[in-house]
Protein backbone atom coordinates (compact mmCIF):
# COMPACT_ATOMS: atom_id res chain seq x y z
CA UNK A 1 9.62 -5.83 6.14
CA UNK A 2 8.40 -8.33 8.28
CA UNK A 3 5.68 -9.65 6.00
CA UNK A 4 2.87 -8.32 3.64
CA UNK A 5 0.59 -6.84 6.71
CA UNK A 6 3.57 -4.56 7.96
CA UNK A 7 4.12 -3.53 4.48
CA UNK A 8 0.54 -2.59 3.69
CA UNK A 9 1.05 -0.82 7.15
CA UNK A 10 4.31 1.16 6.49
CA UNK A 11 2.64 2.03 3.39
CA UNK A 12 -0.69 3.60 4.55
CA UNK A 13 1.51 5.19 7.29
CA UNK A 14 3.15 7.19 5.18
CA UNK A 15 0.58 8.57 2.73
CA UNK A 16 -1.01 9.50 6.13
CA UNK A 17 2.51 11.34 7.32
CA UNK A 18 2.17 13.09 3.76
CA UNK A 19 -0.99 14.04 3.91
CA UNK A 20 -0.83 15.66 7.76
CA UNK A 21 2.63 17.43 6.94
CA UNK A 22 2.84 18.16 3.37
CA UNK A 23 -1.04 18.80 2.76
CA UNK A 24 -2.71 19.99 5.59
CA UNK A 25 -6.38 20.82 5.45
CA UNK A 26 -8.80 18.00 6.00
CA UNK A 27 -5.76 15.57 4.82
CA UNK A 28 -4.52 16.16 8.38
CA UNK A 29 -7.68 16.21 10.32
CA UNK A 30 -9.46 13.51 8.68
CA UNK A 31 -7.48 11.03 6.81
CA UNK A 32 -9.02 8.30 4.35
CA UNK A 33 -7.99 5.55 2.11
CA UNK A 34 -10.18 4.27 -0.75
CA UNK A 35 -10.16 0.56 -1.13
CA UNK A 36 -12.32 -2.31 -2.69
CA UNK A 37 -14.00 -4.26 -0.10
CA UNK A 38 -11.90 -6.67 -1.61
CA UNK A 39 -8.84 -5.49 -0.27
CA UNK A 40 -6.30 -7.19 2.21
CA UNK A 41 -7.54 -6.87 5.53
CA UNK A 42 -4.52 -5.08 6.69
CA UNK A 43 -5.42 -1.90 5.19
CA UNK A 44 -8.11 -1.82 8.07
CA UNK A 45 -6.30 -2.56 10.45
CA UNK A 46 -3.74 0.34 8.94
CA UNK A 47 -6.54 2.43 9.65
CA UNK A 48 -7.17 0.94 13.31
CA UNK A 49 -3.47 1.89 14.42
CA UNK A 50 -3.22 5.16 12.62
CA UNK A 51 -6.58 7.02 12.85
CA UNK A 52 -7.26 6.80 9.03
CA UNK A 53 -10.66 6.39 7.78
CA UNK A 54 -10.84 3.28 5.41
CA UNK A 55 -13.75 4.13 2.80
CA UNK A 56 -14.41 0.78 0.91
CA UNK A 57 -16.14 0.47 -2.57
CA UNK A 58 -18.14 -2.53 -3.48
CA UNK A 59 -16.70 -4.76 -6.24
CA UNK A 60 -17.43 -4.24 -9.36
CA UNK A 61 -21.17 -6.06 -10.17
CA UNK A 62 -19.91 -8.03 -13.37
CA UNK A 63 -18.92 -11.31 -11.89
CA UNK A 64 -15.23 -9.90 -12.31
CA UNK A 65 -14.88 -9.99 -8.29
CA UNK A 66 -12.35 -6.61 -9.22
CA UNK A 67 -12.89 -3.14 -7.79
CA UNK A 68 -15.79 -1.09 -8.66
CA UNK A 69 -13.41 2.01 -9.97
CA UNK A 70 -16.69 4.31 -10.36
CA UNK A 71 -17.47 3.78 -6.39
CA UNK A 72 -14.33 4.07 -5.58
CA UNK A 73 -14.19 7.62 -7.47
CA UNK A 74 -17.36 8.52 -5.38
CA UNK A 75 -15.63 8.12 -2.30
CA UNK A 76 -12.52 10.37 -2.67
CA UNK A 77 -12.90 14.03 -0.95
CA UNK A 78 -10.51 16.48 0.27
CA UNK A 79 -9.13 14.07 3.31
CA UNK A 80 -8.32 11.23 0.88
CA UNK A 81 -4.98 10.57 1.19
CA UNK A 82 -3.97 7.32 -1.15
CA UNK A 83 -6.36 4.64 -3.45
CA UNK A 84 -5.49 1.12 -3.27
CA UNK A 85 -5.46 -1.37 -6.13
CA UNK A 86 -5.09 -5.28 -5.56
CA UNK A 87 -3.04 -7.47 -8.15
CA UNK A 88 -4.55 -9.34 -7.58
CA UNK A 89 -6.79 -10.25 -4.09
CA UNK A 90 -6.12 -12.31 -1.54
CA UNK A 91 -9.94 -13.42 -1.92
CA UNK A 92 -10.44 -14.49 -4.93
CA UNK A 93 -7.31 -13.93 -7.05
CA UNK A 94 -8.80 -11.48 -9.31
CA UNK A 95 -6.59 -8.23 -10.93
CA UNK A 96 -7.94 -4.96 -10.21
CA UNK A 97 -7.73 -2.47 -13.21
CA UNK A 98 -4.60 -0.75 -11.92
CA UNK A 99 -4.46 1.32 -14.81
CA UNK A 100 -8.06 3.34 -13.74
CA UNK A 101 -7.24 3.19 -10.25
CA UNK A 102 -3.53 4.78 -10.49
CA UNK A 103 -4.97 6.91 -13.15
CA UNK A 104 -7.82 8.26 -10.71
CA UNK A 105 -4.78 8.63 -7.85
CA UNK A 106 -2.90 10.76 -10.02
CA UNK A 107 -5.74 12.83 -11.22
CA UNK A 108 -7.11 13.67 -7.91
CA UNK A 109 -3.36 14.15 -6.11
CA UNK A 110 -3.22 11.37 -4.35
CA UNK A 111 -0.68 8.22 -3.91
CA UNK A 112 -1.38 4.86 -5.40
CA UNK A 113 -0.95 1.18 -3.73
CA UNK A 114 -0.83 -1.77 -5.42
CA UNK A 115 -0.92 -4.29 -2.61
CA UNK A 116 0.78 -7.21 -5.05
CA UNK A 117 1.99 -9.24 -1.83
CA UNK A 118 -0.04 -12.45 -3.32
CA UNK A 119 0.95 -12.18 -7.25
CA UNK A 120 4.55 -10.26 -7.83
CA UNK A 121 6.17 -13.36 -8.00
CA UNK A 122 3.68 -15.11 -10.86
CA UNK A 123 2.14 -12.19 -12.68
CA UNK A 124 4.97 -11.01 -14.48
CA UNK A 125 4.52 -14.33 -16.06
CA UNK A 126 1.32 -13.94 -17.10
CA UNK A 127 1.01 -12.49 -20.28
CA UNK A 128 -2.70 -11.82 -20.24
CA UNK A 129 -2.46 -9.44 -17.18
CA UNK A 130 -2.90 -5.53 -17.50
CA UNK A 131 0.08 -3.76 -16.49
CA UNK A 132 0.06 -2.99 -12.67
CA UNK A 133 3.44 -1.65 -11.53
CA UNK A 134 5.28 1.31 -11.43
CA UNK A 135 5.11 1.14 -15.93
CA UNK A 136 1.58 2.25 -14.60
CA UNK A 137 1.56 6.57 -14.15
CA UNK A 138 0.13 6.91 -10.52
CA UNK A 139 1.36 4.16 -8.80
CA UNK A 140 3.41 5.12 -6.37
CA UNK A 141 4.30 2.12 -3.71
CA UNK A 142 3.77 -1.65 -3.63
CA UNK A 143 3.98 -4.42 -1.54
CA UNK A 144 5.35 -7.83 -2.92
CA UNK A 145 5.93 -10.83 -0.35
CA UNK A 146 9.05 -13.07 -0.92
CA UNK A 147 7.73 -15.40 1.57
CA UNK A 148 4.52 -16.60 -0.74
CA UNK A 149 5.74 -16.97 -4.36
CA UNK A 150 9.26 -15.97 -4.17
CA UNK A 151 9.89 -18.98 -2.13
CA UNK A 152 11.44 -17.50 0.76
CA UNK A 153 11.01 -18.48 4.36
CA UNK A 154 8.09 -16.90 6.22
CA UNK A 155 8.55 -13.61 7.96
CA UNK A 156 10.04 -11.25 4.05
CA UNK A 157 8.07 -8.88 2.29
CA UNK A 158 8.83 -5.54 0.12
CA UNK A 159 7.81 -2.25 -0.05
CA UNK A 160 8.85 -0.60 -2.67
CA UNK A 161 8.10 3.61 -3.59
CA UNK A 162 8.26 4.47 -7.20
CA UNK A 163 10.93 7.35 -5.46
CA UNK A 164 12.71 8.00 -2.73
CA UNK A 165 10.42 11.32 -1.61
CA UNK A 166 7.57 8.65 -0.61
CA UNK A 167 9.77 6.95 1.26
CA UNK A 168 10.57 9.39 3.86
CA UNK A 169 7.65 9.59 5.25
CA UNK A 170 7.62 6.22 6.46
CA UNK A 171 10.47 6.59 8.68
CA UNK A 172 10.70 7.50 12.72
CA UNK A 173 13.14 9.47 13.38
CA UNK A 174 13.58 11.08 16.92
CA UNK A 175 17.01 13.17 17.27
CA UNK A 176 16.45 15.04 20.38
CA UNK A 177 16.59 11.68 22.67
CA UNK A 178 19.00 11.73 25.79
CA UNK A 179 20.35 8.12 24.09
CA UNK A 180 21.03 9.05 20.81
CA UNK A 181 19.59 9.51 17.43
CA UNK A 182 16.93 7.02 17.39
CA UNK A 183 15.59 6.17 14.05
CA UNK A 184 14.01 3.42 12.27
CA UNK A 185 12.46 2.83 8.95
CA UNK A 186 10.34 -0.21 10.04
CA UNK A 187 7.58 -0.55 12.65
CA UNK A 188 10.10 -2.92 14.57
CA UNK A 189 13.05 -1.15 16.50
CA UNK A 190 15.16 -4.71 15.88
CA UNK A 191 15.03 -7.85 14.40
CA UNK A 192 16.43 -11.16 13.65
CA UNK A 193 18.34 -10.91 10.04
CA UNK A 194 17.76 -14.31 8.83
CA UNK A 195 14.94 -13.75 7.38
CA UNK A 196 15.95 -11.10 5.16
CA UNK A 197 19.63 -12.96 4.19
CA UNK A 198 17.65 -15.96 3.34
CA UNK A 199 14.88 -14.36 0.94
CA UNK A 200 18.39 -12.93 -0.60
């Protein structure tokens, strides 16, 4: 993608695709994420362009600066369509316990994001950290950005499904158009390439 924010978008796009077409019920009518207040801003502004409630949990009231996995279990209900887990924040650098969050997700039905667009690049290095990818049951997408510790020029990022049956709903696909099959998988129709051969 273009960068961490349209990943976080794609992302919360599709969990809201899934829950509207492959749900129903108040997953369709009334959408919601679960978040820390700690989470990327993005995921609001997910919620801004696609009519999804964004239901945010205070952190956690040990100093940790992490999410408050409790309050975030409060807020889930029958719209609730995907939980979001930071590794770590943009804020303050702090880890979330992905391991309660995904766990939670997968308990209740619903998807799992680990927004890791800050720390995929470093954490795997850090041997202290809890496990927070798809090793983790629940998780199901994640966001890395190649253009903050992966060195590559501004404008890459990665979203990555833990399969391929997430991915679908992400994409925009309109075959009934007098020019053609129009589809794309991105929120862009085109863009420049560079970007993407140079974080390669």
């Amino acid at each position: 993608t273009s960068g961490g924010t349209e990943s976080i978008l794609l992302a919360m796009l599709a969990y809201r695709n899934w829950g509207a077409q492959e749900c129903g019920g108040a997953r369709k009518t009334r959408p919601n994420i679960v978040v820390s207040e700690s989470a990327h801003a993005a995921f609001w502004k997910a919620g801004a362009y696609f009519c999804i409630e964004v239901r945010a949990a205070p952190m956690a009231r040990d100093g940790s600066m992490t999410a408050d996995v409790t309050a975030m279990a409060a807020l889930i209900d029958a719209g609730t369509v995907a939980l979001v887990a930071s590794a770590p924040t943009y804020s303050h650098g702090a880890v979330d316990d992905v391991r309660a969050i995904a766990g939670l997700a997968a308990e209740r039905g619903v998807a799992c994001h680990v927004d890791s667009c800050l720390g995929s690049f470093v954490l795997p290095f850090l041997h202290t950290v809890s496990p927070y990818s798809f090793s983790v049951v629940g998780v199901t997408s994640m966001s890395m950005d190649t253009h903050k510790y992966g060195l590559a020029p501004k404008g890459s990022s990665l979203l990555l499904y833990k399969n391929s049956a997430w991915r679908r709903w992400q994409y925009s696909v309109h075959p009934s158009w007098n020019g053609g099959v129009y589809a794309t998988p991105t929120l862009s129709g085109s863009r420049c390439g560079a970007a993407g051969a140079a974080a390669w």
